[in-house]
N, C-alpha and C. Protein backbone atom coordinates (compact mmCIF):
# COMPACT_ATOMS: atom_id res chain seq x y z
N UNK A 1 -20.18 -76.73 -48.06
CA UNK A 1 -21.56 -76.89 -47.64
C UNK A 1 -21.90 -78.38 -47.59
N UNK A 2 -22.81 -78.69 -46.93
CA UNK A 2 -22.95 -79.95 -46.46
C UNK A 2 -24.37 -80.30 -46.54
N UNK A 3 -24.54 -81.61 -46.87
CA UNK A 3 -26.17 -81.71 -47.36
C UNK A 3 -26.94 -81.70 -46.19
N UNK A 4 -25.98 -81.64 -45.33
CA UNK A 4 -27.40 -81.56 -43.76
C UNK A 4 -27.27 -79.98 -42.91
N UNK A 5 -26.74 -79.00 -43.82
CA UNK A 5 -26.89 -77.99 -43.62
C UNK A 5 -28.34 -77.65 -43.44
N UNK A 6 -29.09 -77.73 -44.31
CA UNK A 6 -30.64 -77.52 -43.71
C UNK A 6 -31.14 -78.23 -42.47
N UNK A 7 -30.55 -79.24 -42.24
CA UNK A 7 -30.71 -79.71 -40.47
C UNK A 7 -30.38 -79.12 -39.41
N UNK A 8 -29.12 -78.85 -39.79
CA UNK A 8 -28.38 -78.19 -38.52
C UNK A 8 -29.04 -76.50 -38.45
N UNK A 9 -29.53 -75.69 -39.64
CA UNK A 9 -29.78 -74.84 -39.46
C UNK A 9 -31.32 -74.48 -39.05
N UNK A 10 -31.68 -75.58 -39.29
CA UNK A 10 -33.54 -75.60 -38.64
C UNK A 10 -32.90 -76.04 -37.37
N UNK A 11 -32.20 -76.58 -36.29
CA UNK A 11 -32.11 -76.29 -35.21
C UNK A 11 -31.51 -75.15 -34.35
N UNK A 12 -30.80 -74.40 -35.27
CA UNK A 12 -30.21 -73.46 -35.09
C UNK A 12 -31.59 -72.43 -34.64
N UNK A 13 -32.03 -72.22 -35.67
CA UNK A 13 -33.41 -71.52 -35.33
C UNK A 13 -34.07 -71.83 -34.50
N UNK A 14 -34.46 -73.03 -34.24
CA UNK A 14 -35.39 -73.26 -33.37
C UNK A 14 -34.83 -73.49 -31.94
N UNK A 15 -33.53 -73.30 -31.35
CA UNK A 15 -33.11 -72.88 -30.20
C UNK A 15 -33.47 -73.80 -28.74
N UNK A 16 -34.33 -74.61 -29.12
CA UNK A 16 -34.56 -75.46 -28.13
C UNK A 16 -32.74 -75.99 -27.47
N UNK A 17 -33.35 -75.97 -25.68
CA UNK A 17 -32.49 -77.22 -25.39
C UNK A 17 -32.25 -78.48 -25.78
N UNK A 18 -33.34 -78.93 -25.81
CA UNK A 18 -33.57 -80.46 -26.76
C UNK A 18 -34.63 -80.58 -27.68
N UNK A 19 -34.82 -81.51 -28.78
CA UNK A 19 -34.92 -81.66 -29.32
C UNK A 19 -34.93 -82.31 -30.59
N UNK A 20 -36.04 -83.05 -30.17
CA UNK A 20 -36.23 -84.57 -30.57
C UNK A 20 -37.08 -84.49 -32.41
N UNK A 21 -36.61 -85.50 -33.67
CA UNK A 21 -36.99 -85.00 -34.49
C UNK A 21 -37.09 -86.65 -34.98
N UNK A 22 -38.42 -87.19 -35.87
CA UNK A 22 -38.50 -88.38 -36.11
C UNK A 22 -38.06 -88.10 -37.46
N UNK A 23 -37.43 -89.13 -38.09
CA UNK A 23 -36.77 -90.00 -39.37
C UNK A 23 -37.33 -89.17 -40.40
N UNK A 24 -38.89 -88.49 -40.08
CA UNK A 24 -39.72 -88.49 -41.32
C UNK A 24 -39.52 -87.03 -41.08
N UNK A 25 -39.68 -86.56 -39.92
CA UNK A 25 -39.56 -84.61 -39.99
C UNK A 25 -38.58 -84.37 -40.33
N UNK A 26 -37.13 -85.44 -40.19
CA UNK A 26 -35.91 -84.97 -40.92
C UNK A 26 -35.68 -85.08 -42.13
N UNK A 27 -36.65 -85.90 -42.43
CA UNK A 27 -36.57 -85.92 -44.34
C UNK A 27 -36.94 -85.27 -44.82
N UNK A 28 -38.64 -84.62 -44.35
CA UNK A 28 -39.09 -82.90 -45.26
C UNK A 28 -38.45 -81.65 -44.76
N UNK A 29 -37.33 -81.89 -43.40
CA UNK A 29 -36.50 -80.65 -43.59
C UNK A 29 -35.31 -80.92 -44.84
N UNK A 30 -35.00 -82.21 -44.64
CA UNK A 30 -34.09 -81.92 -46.14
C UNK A 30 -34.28 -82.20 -47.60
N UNK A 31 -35.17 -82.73 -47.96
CA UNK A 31 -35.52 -83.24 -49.09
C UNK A 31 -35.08 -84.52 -49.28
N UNK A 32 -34.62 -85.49 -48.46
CA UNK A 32 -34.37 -87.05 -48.67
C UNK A 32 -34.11 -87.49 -46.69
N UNK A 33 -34.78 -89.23 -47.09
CA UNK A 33 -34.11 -89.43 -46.16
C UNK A 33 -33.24 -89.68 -45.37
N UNK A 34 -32.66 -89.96 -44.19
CA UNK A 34 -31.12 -90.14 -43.30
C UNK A 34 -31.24 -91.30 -43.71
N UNK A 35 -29.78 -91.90 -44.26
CA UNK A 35 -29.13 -92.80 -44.01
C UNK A 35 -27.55 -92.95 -43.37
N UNK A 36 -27.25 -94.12 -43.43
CA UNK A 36 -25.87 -94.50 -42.45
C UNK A 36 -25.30 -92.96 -42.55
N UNK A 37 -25.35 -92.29 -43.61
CA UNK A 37 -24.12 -91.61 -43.79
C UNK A 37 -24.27 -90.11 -42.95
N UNK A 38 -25.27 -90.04 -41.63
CA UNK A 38 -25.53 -89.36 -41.08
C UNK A 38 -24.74 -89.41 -40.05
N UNK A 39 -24.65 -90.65 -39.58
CA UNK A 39 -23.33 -91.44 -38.51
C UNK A 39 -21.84 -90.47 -39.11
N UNK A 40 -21.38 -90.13 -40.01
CA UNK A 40 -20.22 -89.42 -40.27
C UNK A 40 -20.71 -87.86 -40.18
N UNK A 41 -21.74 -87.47 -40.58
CA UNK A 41 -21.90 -85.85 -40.62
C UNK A 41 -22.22 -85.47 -39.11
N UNK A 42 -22.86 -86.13 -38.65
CA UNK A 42 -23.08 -85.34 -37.59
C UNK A 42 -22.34 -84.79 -36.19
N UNK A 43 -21.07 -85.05 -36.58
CA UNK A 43 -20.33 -83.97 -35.87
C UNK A 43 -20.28 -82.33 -36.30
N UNK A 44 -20.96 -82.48 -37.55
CA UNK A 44 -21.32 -81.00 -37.74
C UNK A 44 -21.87 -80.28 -37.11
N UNK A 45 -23.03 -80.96 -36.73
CA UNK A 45 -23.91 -79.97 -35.37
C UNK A 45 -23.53 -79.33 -34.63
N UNK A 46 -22.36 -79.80 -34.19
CA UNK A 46 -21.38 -78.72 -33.27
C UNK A 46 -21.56 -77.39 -33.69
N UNK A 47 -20.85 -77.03 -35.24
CA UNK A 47 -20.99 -76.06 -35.43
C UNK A 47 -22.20 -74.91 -35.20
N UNK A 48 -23.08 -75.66 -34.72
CA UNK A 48 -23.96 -75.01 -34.76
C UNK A 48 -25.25 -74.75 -33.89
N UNK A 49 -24.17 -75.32 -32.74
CA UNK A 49 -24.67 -75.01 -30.99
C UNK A 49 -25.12 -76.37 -30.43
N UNK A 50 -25.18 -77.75 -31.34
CA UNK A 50 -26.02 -78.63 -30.84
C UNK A 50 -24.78 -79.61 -31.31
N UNK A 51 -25.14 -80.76 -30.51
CA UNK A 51 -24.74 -82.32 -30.85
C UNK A 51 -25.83 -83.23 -30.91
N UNK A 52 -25.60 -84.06 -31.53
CA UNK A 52 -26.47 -85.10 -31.67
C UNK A 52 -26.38 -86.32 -30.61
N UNK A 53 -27.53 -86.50 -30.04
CA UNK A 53 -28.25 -87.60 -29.13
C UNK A 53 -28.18 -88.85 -29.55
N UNK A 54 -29.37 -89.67 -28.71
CA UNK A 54 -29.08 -90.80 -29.23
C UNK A 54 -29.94 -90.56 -30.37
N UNK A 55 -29.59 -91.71 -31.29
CA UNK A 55 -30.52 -92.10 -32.65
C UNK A 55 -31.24 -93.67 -32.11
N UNK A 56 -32.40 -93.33 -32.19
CA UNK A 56 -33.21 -94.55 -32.19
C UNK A 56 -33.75 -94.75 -33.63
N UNK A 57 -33.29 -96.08 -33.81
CA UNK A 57 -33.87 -97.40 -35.13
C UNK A 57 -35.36 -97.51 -35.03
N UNK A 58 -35.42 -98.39 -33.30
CA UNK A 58 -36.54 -98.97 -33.13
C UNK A 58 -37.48 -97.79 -33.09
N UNK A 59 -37.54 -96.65 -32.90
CA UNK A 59 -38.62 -95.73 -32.64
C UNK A 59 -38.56 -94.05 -33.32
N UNK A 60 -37.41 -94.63 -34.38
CA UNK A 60 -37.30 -93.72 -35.62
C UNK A 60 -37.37 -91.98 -35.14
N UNK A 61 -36.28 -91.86 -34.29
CA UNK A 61 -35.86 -90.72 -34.00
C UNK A 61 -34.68 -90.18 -33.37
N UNK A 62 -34.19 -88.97 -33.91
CA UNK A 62 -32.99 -88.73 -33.26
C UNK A 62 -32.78 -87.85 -31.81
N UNK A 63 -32.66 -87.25 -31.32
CA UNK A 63 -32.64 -86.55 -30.37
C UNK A 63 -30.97 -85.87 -29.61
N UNK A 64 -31.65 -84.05 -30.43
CA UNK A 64 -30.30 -83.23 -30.17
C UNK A 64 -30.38 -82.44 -29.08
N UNK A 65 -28.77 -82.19 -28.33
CA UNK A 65 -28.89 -81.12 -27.88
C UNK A 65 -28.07 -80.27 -27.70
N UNK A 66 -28.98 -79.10 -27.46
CA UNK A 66 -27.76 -77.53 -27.55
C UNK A 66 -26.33 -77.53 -26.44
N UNK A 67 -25.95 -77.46 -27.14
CA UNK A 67 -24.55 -77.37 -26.51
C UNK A 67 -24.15 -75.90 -25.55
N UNK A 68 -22.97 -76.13 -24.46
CA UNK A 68 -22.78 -74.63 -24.24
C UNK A 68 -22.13 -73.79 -24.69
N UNK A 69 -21.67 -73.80 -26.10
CA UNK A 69 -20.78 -73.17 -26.57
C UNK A 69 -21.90 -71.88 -27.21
């Protein structure tokens, strides 16, 4: 299990094609905020219909999307 399991699975649910989430909505889905070490997990998303977008610094958001698998 993986600490961004509650990420990947609030998009799972929410099924959007895309889906854009700022710095701060990703912190009260997980209980802390993203740092660097998000850059290594997030090939997880795969698992779980989505990849991850770009990440914006300057405007503090990431932006995923559903994959066709």
């Amino acid at each position: 299990m993986s600490k961004y399991d509650p990420l990947w699975k609030h998009l799972q649910t929410d099924g959007s094609p895309t889906l854009r989430l700022t710095f701060e909505e990703i912190e009260v889905i997980l209980g802390f905020p993203i740092d660097h070490s998000f850059l290594t997990y997030k090939k997880e998303a795969a698992e779980y219909g989505y990849k991850v977008g770009k990440i914006s610094m300057k405007e503090q958001h990431v932006t995923f999307t559903k994959t066709d698998e």
